[in-house]
Protein backbone atom coordinates (compact mmCIF):
# COMPACT_ATOMS: atom_id res chain seq x y z
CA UNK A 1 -16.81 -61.49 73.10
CA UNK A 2 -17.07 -60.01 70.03
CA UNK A 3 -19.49 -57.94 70.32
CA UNK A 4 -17.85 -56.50 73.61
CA UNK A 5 -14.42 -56.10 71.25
CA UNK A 6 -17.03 -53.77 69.17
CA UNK A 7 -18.08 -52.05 71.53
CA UNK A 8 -14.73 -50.99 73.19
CA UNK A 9 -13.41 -49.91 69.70
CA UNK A 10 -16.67 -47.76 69.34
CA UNK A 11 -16.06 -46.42 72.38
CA UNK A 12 -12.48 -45.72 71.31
CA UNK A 13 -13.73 -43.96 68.34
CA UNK A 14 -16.21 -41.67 69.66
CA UNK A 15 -13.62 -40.26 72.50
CA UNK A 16 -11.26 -39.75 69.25
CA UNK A 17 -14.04 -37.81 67.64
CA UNK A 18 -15.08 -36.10 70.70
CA UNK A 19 -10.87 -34.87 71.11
CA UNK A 20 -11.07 -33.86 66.80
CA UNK A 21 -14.03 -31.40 67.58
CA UNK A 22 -12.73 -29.86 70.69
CA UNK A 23 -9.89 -28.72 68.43
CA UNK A 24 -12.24 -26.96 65.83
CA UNK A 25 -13.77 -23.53 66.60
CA UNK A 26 -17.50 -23.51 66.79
CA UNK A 27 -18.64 -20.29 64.70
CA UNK A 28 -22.32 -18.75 65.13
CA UNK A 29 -23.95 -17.76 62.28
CA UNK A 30 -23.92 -13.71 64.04
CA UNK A 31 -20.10 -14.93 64.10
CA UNK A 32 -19.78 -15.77 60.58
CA UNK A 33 -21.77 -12.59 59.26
CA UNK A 34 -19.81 -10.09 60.88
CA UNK A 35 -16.65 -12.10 59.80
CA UNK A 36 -17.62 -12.11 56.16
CA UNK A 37 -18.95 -8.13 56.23
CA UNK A 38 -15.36 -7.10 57.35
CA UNK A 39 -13.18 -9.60 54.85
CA UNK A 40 -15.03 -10.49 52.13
CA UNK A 41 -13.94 -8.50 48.80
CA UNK A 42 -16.66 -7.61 47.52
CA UNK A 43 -17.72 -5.05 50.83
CA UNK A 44 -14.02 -4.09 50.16
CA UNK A 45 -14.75 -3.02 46.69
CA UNK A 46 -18.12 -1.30 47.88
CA UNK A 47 -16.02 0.88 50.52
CA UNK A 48 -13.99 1.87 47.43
CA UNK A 49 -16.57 2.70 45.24
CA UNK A 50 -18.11 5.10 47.98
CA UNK A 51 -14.84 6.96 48.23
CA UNK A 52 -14.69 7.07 44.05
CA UNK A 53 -18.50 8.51 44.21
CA UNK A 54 -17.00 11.23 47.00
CA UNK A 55 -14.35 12.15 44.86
CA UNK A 56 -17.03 12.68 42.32
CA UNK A 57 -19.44 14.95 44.68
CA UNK A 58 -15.54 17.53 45.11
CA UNK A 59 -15.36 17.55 41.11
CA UNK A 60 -18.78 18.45 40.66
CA UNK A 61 -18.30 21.08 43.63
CA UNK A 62 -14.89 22.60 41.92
CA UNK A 63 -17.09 23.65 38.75
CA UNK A 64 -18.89 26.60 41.40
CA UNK A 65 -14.90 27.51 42.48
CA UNK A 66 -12.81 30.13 40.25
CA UNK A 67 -10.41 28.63 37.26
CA UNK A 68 -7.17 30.08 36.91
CA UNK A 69 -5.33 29.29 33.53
CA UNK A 70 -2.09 30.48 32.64
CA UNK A 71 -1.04 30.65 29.13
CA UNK A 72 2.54 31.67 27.24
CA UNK A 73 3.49 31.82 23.51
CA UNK A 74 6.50 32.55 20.91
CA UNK A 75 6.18 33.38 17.74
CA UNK A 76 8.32 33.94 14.81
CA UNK A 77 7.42 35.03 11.77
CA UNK A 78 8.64 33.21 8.77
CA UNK A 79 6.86 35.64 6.65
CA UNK A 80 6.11 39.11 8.30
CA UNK A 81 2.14 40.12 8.11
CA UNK A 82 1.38 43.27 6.09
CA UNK A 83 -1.25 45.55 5.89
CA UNK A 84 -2.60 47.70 2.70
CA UNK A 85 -1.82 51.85 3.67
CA UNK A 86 -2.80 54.50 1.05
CA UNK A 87 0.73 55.11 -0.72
CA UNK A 88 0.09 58.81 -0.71
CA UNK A 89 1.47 58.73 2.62
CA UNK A 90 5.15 57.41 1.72
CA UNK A 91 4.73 59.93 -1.56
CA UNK A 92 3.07 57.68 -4.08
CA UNK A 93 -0.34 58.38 -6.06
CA UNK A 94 -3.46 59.17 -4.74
CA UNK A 95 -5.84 55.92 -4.78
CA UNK A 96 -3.13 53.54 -4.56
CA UNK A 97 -2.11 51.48 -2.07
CA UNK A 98 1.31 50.25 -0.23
CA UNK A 99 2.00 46.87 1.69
CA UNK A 100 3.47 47.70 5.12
CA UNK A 101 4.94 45.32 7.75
CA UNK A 102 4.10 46.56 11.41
CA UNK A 103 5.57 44.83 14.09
CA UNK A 104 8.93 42.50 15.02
CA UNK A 105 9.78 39.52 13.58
CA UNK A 106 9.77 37.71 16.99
CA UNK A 107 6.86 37.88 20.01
CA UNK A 108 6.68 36.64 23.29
CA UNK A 109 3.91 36.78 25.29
CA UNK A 110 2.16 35.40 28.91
CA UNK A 111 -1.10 35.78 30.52
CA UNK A 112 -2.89 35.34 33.52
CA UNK A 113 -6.80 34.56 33.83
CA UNK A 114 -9.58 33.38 36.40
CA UNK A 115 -12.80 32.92 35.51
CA UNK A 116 -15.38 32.74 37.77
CA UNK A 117 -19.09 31.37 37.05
CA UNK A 118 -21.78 33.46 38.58
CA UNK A 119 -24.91 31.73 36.99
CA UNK A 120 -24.68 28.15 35.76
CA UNK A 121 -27.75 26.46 36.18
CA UNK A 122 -26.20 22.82 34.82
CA UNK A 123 -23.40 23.03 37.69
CA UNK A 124 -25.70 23.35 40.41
CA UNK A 125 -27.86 20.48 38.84
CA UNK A 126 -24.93 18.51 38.55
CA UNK A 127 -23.87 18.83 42.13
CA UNK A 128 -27.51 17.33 43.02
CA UNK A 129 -26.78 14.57 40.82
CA UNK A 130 -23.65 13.63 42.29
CA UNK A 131 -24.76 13.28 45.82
CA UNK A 132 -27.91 11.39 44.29
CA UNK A 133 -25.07 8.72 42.82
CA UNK A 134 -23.58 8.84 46.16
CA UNK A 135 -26.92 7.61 47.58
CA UNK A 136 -27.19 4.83 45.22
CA UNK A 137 -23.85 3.70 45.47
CA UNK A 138 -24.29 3.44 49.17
CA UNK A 139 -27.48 1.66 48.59
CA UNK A 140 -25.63 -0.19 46.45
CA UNK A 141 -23.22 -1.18 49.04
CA UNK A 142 -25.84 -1.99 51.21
CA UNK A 143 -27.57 -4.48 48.77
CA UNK A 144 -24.22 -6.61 48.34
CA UNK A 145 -24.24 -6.51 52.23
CA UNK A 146 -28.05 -8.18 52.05
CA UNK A 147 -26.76 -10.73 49.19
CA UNK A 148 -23.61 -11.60 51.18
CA UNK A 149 -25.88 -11.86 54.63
CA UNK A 150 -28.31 -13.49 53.06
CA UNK A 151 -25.83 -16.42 51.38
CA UNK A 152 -23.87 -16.90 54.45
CA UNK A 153 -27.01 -17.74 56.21
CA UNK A 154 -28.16 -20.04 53.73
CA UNK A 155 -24.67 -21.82 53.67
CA UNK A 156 -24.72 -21.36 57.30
CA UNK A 157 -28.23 -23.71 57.84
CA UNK A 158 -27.64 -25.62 55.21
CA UNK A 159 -24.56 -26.88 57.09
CA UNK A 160 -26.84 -27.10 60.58
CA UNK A 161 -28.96 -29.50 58.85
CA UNK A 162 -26.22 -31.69 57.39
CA UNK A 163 -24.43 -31.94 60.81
CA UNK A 164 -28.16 -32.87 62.55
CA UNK A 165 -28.19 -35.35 59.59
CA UNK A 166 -24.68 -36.49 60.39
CA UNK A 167 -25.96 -37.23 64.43
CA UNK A 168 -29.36 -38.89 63.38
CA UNK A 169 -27.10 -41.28 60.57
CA UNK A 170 -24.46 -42.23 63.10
CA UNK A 171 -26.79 -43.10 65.84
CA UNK A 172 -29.07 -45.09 63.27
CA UNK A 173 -25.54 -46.87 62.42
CA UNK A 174 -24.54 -47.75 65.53
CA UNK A 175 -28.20 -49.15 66.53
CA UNK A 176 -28.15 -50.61 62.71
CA UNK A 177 -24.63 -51.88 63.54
CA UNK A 178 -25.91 -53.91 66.91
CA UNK A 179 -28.66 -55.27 65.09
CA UNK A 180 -26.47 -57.26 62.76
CA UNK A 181 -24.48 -58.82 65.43
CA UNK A 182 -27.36 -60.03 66.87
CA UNK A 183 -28.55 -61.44 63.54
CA UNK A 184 -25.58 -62.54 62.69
CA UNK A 185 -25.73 -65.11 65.94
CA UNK A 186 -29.28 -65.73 64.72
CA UNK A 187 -28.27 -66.84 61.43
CA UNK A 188 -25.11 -69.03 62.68
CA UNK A 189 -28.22 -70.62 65.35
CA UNK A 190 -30.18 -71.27 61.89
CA UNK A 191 -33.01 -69.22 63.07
CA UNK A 192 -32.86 -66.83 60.19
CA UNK A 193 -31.35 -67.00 56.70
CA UNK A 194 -28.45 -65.85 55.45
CA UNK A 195 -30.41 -64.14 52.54
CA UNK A 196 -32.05 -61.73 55.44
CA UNK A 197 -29.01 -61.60 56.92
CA UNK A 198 -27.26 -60.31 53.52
CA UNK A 199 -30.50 -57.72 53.15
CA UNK A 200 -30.03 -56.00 56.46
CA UNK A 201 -26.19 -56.21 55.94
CA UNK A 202 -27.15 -54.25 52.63
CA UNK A 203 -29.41 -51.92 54.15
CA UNK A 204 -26.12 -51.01 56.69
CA UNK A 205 -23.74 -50.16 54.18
CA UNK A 206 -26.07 -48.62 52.47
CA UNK A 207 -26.53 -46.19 55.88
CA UNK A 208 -22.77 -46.24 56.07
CA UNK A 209 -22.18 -45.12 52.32
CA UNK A 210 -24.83 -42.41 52.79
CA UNK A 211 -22.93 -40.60 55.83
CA UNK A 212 -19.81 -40.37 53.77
CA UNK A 213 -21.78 -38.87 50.96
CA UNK A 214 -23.34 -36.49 53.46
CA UNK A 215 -19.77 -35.84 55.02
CA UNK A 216 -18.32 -34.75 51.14
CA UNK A 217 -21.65 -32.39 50.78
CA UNK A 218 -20.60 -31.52 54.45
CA UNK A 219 -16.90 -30.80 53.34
CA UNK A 220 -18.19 -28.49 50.31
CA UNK A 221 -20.42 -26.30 51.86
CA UNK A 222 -17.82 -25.71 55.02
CA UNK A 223 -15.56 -24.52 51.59
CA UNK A 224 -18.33 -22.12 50.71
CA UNK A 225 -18.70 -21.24 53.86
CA UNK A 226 -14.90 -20.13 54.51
CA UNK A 227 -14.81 -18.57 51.33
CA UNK A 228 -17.77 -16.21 52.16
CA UNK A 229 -15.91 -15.36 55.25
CA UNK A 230 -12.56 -14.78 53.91
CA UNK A 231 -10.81 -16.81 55.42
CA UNK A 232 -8.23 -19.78 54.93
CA UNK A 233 -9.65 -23.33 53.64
CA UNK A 234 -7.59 -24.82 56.21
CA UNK A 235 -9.03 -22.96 58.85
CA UNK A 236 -11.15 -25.58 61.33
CA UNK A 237 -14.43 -24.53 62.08
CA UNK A 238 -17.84 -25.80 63.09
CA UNK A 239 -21.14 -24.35 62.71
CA UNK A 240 -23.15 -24.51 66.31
CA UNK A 241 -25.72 -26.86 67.03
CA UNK A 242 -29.40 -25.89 65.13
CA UNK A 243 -31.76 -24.59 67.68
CA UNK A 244 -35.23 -23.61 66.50
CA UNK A 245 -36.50 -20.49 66.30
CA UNK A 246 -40.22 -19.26 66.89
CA UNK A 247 -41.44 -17.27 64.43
CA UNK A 248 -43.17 -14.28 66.08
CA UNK A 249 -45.23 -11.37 64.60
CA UNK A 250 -42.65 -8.84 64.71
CA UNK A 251 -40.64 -11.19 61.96
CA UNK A 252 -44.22 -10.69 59.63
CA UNK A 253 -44.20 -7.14 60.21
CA UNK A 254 -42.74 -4.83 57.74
CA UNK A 255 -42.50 -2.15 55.46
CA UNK A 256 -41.61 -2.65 51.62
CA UNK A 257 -40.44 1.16 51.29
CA UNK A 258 -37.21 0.49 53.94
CA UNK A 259 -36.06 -2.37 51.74
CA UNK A 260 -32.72 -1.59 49.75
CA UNK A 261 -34.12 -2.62 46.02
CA UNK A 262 -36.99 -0.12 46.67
CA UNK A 263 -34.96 2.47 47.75
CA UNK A 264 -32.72 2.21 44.70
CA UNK A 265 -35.30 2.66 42.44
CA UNK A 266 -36.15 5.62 44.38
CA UNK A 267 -33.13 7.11 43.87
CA UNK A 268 -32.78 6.29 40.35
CA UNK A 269 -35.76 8.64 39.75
CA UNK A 270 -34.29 11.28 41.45
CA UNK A 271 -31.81 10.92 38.94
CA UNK A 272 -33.72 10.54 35.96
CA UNK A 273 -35.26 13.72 37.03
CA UNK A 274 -31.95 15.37 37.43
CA UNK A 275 -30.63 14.38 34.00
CA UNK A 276 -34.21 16.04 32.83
CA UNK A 277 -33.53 19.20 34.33
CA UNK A 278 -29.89 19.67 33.46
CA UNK A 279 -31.42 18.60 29.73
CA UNK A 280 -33.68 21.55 30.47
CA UNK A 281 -30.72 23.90 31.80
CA UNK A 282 -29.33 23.70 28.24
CA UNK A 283 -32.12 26.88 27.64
CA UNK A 284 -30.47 28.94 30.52
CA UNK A 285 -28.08 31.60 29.94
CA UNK A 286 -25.03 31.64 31.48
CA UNK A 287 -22.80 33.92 33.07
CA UNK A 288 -18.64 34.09 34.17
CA UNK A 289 -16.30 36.71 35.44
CA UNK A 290 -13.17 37.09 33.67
CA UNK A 291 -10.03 38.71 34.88
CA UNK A 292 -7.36 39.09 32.38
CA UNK A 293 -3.75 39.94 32.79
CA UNK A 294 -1.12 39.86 30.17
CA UNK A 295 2.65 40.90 29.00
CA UNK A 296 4.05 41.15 25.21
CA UNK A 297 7.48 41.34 24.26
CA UNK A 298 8.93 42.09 20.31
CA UNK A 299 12.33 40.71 19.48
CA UNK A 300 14.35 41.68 16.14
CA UNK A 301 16.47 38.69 17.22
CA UNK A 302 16.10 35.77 19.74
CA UNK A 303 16.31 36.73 22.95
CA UNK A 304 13.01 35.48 24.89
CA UNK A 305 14.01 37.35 27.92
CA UNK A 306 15.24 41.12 26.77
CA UNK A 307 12.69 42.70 24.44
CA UNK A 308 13.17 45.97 22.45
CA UNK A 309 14.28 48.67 24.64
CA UNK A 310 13.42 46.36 27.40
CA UNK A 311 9.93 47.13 27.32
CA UNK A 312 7.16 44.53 28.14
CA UNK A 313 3.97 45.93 27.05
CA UNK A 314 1.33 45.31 29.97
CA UNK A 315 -2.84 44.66 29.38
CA UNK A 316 -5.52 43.67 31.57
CA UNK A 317 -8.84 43.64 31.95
CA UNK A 318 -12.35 42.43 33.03
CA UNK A 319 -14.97 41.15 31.35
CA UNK A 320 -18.88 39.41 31.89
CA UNK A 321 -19.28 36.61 29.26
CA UNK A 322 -23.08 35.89 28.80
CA UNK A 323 -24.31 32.77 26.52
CA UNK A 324 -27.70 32.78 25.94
CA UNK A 325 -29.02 30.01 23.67
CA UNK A 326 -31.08 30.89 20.95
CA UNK A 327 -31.64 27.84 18.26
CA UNK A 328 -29.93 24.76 18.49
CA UNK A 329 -31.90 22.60 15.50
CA UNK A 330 -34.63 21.00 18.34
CA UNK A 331 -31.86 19.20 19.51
CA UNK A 332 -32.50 20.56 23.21
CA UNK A 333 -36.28 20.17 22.73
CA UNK A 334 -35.77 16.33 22.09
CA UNK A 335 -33.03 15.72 24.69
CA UNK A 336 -35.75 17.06 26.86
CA UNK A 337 -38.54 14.47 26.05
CA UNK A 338 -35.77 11.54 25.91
CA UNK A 339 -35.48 12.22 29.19
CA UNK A 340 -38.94 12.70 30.27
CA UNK A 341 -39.21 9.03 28.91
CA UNK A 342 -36.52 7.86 31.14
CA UNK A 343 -38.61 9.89 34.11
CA UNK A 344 -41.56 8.03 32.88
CA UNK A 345 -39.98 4.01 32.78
CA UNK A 346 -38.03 5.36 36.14
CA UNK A 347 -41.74 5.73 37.75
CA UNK A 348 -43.41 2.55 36.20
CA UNK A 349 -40.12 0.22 37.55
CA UNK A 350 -40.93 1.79 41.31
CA UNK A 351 -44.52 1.49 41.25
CA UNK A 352 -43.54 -2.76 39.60
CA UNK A 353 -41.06 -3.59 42.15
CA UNK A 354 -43.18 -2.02 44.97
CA UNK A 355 -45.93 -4.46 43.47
CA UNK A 356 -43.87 -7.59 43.78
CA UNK A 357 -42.69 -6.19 46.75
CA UNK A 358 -45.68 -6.45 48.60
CA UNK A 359 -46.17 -9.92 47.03
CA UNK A 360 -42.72 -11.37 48.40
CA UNK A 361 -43.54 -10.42 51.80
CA UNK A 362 -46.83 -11.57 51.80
CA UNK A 363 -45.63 -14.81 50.32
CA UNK A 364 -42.76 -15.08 52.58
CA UNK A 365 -45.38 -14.79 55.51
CA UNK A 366 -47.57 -17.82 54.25
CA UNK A 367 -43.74 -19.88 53.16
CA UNK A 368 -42.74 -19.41 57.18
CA UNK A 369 -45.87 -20.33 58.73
CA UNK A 370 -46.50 -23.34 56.42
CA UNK A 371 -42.59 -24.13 56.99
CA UNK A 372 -42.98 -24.16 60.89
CA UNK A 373 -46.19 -26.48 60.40
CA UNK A 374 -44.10 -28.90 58.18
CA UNK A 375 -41.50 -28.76 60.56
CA UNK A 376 -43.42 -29.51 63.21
CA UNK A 377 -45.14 -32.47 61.36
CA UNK A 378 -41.40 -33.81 60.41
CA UNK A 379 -40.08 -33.43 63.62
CA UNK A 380 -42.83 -35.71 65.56
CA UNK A 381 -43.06 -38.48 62.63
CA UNK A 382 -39.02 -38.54 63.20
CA UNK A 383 -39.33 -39.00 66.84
CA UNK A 384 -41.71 -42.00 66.46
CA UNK A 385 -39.67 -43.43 63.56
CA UNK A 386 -36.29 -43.13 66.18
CA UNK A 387 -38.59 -44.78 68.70
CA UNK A 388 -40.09 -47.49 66.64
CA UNK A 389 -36.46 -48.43 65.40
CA UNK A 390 -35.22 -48.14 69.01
CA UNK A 391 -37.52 -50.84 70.10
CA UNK A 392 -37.47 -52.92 66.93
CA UNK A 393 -34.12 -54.22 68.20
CA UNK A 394 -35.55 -56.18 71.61
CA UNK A 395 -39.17 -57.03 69.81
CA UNK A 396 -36.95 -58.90 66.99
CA UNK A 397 -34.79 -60.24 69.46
CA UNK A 398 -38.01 -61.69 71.25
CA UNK A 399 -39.21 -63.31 68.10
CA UNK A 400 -41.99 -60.31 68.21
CA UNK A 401 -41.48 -59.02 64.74
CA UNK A 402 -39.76 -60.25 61.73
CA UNK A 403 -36.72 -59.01 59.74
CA UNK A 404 -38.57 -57.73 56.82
CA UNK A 405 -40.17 -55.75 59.33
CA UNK A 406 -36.91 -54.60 60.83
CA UNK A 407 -35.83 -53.18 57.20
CA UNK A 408 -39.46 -52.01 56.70
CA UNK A 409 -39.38 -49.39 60.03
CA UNK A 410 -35.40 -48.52 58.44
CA UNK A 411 -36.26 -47.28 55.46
CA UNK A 412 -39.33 -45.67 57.13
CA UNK A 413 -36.96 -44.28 59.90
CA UNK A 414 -34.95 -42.96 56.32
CA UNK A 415 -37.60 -41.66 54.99
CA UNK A 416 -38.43 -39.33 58.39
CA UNK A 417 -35.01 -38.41 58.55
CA UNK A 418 -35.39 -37.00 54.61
CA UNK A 419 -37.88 -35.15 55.07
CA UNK A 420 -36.88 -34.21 58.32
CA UNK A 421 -33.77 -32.34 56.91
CA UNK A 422 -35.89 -31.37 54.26
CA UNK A 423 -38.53 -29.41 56.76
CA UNK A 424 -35.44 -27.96 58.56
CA UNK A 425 -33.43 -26.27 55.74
CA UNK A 426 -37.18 -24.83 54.12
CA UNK A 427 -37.57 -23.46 57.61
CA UNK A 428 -34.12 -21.66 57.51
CA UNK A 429 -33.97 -20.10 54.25
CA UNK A 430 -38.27 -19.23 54.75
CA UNK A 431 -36.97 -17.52 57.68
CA UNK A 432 -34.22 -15.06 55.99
CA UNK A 433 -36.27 -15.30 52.93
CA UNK A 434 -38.89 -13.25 55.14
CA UNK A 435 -36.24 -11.00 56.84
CA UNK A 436 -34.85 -10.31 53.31
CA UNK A 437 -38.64 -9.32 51.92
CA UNK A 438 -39.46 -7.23 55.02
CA UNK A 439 -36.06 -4.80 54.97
CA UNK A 440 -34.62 -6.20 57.78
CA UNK A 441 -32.35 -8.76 56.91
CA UNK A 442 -28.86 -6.35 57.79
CA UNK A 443 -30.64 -4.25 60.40
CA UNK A 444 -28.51 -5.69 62.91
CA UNK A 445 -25.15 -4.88 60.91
C-alpha cells in the first residue's frame, strides 16, 4: 500500500516537472551564439571602436585637403616704435641721427590663408597606417567574437552534461528509491539487518544530496549562461538535449594563417613597418601652397571700423614653402633603427605564434580523437553499470546477490556516471578547442 502511495506521488511529481519545463524555452547552442553576438556589450563596444578607427582613416585623409585659417588683430601702441633717420634731413648735423615715429598709434588688421600640401611624404604614410589600425581593430572585433563564441559554447556543454547528469541521478534515485522499500520489508521480515538497511539508506541520500548539488552548479552556469547572452536572469531557458557529434576530417583540416591571432600579428607588422617609414619620411622635403590675403587699417583714435581717410590698405600673395631637413643631432637616424627593432620583434612574434599555431591544431587533432575514444569507452561501461543496477533489484530480491553487493554495483554505477560526464564535457570543449585552433570557430557568424 505504501509503496503504491509512492508511486502515485512520483507519478504526481514527474507530470509537475514535465508542466515546469514546457513553460521554459529550449535554446540551441546556434540560438544562444547569435543571441549573445547581437547583445552582449562587449561586440557593442567593438562596433564602436570600428566607427572611432573610421573617424581616424577621415582625419588622416583631411591632412592631403587645403587649410584655410583666418586670422585678425588690434594693436595699440602704448609706446610708439621709432626708427634712427640721419638728422640732416629735418636740418640737423651731418653724421647724426634723429628718432622718428612712423605709423598710427592704433592698427587693425585681418587675413585670409589656405595652404595646400603638394608633397608630404609622412601624410600619405599616415593614411596607410590608419587603414592598417582599421584592420586590426576589426580583427580585433573579430577575436572578442571567437572569445565570446568560444565561452558560450563551453557554458553551453557544460550545462548539456549537467542536465544528462541530472536524468542519469534521478533515474538512479528512483530505482535507488524502490530498492529501499523493498529492503525495508526485508528488514521488518528479519531477513536483513537494520545496519544494511541504514547503509543503503545512506548511500540514497547521499544520491539525493548529490542532485541538489548538481542542480546549484546547474543554477550557476544557466547565470553565466544568460549573462553571456544579455539577457534577464529571470528569463527561463533550457539548453537542448546533448546529441553527439562525429568528428569528421573536414573538422582536422585547417589553415593556421586564416586564424584571427595570426592575422593580427600580421597586421601589426604592417604597422611596425609603417611607423619605420614615416620615421624615414622625417629626411623628405616638403612642400605647401600658400595663398595670402590681407587688410590693414591705422587709427589716431579708436574706431576699429573707420580707418584714416577710410582707407584699408589691401596685400596678397602666393608663396611655395619648401623644408628640407638638413641636421637634426642623429635624432632621425636613431628613430629610424628604434623602429627597425620594432620591425624586427614584429617578425619574430609572427614567425612564434605561427609555431604554436601549428602545435595547437595538431594537438587539438590528437585531444578530439582521444576524446571520442574516451567517450566511447565511458559511454559503454555506463550502459553496463545502468544495466547491472537495473537487474540488481530482482537478483537481490531473489536472494541472488547480497546487499553489500547492491551498494558495491552503486558506487560502481557512480563511478561510470563520473567519468561519464567527465568524457562528455572533454569531448565538447576538444571539439571547439579544435574549431578555435583551425580558424573556424565564427565562420558561421
Amino acid at each position: 500500500m505504501k509503496k503504491r502511495l509512492l508511486l502515485l506521488m512520483l507519478s504526481g511529481i514527474l507530470l509537475l516537472g514535465q508542466n515546469h519545463l514546457s513553460a521554459q524555452k529550449t535554446v540551441t547552442l546556434d540560438e544562444c551564439i547569435r543571441l549573445s553576438l547581437k547583445n552582449n556589450l562587449q561586440m557593442v563596444n567593438g562596433e564602436i571602436d570600428i566607427k572611432s578607427v573610421n573617424s581616424r582613416i577621415k582625419e588622416a585623409k583631411s591632412g592631403l585637403l587645403p587649410s584655410v585659417d583666418i586670422t585678425g588683430q588690434y594693436q595699440y601702441y602704448l609706446s610708439m616704435p621709432k626708427m634712427l633717420v640721419p638728422a640732416e634731413f629735418f636740418g640737423g648735423k651731418a653724421g647724426e641721427y634723429a628718432e622718428v615715429a612712423f605709423g598710427s598709434e592704433q592698427t587693425s588688421s585681418a587675413s585670409l590663408q589656405v595652404t595646400q600640401v603638394l608633397y608630404n611624404q609622412k601624410v600619405f604614410i599616415g593614411l596607410k597606417a590608419a587603414k592598417t589600425a582599421k584592420n586590426m581593430t576589426e580583427l580585433q572585433v573579430s577575436k572578442t567574437k571567437e572569445d565570446l563564441i568560444y565561452n558560450v559554447s563551453a557554458v553551453y556543454y557544460n550545462l548539456q552534461v549537467v542536465q544528462e547528469n541530472l536524468n542519469m541521478i534521478d533515474t538512479n534515485i528512483v530505482r535507488l528509491e524502490k530498492l529501499l522499500n523493498t529492503s525495508k520489508i526485508l528488514q521488518a521480515n528479519e531477513i536483513i539487518s537494520r545496519t544494511n538497511l541504514k547503509r543503503l539508506q545512506i548511500n540514497y541520500d547521499n544520491l539525493k544530496n548529490e542532485r541538489n548539488n548538481l542542480q546549484l552548479v546547474g543554477a550557476k552556469a544557466y547565470n553565466l549562461l544568460k549573462y553571456l547572452l544579455g539577457v534577464q536572469l529571470s528569463e527561463p531557458i533550457v539548453v537542448a538535449a546533448f546529441e553527439p557529434v562525429e568528428a569528421s576530417e573536414a573538422m582536422s583540416k585547417g589553415n593556421v594563417e586564416n586564424r584571427t591571432d595570426v592575422k593580427l600579428v600580421r597586421e601589426q607588422i604592417s604597422l611596425a613597418e609603417l611607423d619605420k617609414k614615416a620615421a624615414i619620411a622625417d629626411y623628405y622635403p616638403t612642400l605647401a601652397g600658400v595663398f595670402n590675403y590681407g587688410v590693414t587699417g591705422n587709427y589716431n583714435k579708436v574706431s576699429p571700423f573707420k580707418s584714416i581717410n577710410d582707407n584699408w590698405i589691401k596685400s596678397s600673395y602666393i608663396a611655395l614653402q619648401l623644408k628640407i631637413p638638413v641636421f637634426s643631432g642623429l635624432s632621425r637616424y636613431n628613430q629610424v633603427k628604434q623602429k627597425n627593432f620594432a620591425v624586427q620583434k614584429a617578425q619574430n612574434n609572427y614567425e612564434l605564434l605561427r609555431q604554436s599555431a601549428e602545435k595547437e591544431m595538431s594537438d587539438a587533432v590528437n585531444n578530439l580523437m582521444s576524446s571520442n575514444n574516451s567517450f566511447d569507452n565511458a559511454k559503454r561501461s555506463l550502459e553496463l553499470a545502468q544495466d547491472v543496477f537495473k537487474s540488481s533489484d530482482t537478483e537481490y530480491r531473489n536472494g541472488l546477490i547480497s546487499l553489500s553487493d547492491i551498494l558495491q554495483i552503486q558506487n560502481e554505477l557512480t563511478t561510470a556516471r563520473n567519468n561519464y560526464s567527465t568524457a562528455l564535457i572533454n569531448l565538447r570543449l576538444a571539439e571547439i578547442e579544435l574549431k578555435k585552433a583551425n580558424g573556424s570557430l565564427s565562420k558561421s557568424y
